[in-house]
C-alpha atoms as a PDB file:
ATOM      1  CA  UNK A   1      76.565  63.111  81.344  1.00  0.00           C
ATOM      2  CA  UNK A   2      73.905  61.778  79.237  1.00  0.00           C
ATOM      3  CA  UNK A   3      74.732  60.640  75.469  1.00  0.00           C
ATOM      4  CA  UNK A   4      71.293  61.916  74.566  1.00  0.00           C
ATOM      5  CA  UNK A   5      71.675  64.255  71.673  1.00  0.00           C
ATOM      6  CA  UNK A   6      71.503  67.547  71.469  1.00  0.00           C
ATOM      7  CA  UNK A   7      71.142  70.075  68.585  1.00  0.00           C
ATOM      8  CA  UNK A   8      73.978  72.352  67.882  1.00  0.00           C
ATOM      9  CA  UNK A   9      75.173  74.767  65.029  1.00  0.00           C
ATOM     10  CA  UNK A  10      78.219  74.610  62.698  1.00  0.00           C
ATOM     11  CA  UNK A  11      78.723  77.357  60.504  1.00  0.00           C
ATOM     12  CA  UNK A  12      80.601  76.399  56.974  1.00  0.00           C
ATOM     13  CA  UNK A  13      81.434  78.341  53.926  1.00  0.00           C
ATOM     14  CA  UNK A  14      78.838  81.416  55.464  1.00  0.00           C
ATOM     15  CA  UNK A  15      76.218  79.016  55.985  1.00  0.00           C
ATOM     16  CA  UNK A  16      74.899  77.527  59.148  1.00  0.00           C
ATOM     17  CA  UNK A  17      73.874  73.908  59.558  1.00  0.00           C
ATOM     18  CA  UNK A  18      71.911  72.349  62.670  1.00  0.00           C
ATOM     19  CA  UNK A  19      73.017  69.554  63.735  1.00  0.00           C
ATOM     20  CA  UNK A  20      72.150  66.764  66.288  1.00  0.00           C
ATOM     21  CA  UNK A  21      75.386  65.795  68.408  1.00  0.00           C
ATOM     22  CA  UNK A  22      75.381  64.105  71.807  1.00  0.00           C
ATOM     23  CA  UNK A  23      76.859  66.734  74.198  1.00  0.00           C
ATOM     24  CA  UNK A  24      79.542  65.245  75.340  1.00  0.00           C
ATOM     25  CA  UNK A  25      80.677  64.741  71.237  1.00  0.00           C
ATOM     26  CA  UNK A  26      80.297  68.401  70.672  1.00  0.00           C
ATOM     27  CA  UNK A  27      83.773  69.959  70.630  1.00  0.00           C
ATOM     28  CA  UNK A  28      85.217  67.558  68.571  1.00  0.00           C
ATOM     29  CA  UNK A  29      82.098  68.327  66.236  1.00  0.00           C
ATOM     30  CA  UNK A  30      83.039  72.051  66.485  1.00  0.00           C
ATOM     31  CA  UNK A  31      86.653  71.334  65.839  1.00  0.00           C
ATOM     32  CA  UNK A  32      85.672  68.844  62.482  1.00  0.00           C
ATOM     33  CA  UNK A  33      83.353  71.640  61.460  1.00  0.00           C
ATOM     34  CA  UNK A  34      86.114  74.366  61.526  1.00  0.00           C
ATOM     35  CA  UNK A  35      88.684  71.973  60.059  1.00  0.00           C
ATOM     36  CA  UNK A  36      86.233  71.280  57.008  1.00  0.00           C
ATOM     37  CA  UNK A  37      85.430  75.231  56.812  1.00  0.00           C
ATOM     38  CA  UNK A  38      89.298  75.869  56.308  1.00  0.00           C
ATOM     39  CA  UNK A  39      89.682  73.594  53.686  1.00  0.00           C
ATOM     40  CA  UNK A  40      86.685  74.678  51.583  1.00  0.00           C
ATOM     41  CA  UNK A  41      87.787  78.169  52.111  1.00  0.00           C
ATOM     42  CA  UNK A  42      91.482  77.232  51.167  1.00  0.00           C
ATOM     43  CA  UNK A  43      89.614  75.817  48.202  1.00  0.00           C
ATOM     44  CA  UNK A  44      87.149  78.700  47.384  1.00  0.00           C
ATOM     45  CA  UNK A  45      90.006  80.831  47.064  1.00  0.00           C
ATOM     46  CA  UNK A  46      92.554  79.371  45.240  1.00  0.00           C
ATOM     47  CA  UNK A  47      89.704  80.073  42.646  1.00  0.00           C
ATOM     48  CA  UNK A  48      90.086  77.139  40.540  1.00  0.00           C
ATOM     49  CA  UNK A  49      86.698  75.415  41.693  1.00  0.00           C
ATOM     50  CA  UNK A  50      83.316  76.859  41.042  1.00  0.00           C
ATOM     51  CA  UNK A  51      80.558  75.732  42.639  1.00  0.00           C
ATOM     52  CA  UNK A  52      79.395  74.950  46.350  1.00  0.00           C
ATOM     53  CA  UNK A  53      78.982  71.323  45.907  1.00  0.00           C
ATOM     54  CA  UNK A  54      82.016  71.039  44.130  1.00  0.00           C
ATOM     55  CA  UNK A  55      84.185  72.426  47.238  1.00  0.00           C
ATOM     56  CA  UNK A  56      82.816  70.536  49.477  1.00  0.00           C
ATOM     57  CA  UNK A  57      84.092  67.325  47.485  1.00  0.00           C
ATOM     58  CA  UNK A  58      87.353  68.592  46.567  1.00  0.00           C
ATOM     59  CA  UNK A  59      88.154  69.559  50.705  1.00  0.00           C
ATOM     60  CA  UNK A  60      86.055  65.598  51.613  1.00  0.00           C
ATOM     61  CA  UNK A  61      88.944  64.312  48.956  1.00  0.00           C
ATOM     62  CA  UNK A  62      91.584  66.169  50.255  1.00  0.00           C
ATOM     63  CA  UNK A  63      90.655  65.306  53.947  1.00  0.00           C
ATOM     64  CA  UNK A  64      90.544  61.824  53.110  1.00  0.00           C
ATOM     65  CA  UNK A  65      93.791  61.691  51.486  1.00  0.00           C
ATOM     66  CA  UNK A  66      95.020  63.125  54.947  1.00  0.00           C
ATOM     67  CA  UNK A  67      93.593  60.503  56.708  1.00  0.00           C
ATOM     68  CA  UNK A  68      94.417  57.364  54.496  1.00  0.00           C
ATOM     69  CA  UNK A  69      98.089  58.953  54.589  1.00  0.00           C
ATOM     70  CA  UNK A  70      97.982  59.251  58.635  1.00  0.00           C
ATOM     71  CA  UNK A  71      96.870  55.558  58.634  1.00  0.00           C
ATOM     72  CA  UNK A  72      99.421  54.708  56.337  1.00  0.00           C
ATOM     73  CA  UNK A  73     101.952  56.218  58.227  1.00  0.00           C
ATOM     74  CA  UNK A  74     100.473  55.160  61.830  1.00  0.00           C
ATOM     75  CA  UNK A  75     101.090  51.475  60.462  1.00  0.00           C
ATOM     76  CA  UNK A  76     104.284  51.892  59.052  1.00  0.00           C
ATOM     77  CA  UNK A  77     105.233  53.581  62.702  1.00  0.00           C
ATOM     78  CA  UNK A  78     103.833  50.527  64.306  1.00  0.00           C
ATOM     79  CA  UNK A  79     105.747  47.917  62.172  1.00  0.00           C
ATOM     80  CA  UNK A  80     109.191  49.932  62.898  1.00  0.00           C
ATOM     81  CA  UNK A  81     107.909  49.911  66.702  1.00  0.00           C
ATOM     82  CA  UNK A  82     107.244  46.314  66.849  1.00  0.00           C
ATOM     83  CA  UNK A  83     110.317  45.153  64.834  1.00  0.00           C
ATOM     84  CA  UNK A  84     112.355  47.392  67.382  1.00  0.00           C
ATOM     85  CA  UNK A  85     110.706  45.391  70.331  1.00  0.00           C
ATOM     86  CA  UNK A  86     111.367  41.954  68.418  1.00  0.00           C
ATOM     87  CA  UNK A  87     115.085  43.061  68.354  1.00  0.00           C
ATOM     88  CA  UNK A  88     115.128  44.200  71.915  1.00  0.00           C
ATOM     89  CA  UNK A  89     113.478  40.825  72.803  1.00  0.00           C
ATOM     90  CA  UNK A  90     115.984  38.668  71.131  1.00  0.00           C
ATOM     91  CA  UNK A  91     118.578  40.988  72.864  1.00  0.00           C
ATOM     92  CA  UNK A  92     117.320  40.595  76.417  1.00  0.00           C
ATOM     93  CA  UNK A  93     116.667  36.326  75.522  1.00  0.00           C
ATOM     94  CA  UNK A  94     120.501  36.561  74.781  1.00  0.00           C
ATOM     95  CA  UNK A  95     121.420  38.190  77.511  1.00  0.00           C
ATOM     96  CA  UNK A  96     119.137  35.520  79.777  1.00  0.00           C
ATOM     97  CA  UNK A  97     120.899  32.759  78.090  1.00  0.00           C
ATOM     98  CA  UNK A  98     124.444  34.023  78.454  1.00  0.00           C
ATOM     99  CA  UNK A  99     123.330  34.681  82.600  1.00  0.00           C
ATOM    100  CA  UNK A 100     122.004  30.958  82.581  1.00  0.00           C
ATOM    101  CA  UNK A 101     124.685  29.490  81.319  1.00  0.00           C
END
């Protein structure tokens, strides 16, 4: 497939928006777009912000909260991975030594 973009529609908070995608890119666009359209709507209904413009940065906070807090916790998984590895390392060097010896 081509990476040539191509124009495609989102719909969010009743409104539709054209937007160029490459092709192959446009699910995931789809996907983001219905994410985003949940959040606002969450948003919009709890009824405690007014405004269009002010939705849409109160859901592009709260979405990137979510993802500072995923890449927090990806990185805290990785540490625990890697420290288990380092352990199993010196455990498998012990047992070489112990074999050598």
């Amino acid at each position: 497939m081509t990476d040539k973009a191509s124009i495609t529609s989102v719909h969010i908070l009743d409104k539709e928006y054209r937007v160029a995608c490459p092709h192959d890119n446009q699910d995931a666009l789809h996907t983001a777009a219905r994410y985003l359209n949940e959040k606002m709507q969450e948003i919009r209904s709890s009824g405690k912000v007014v405004g269009i413009e002010r939705i849409a940065v109160m859901a592009a906070l709260n979405i990137s909260y979510e993802l500072m807090h995923s890449r927090r916790q990806n990185e805290d998984e990785k540490m625990d991975t890697q420290e288990h590895i380092d352990q199993l390392l010196g455990k498998l060097d012990q047992a070489l030594a112990a074999v050598e010896r």
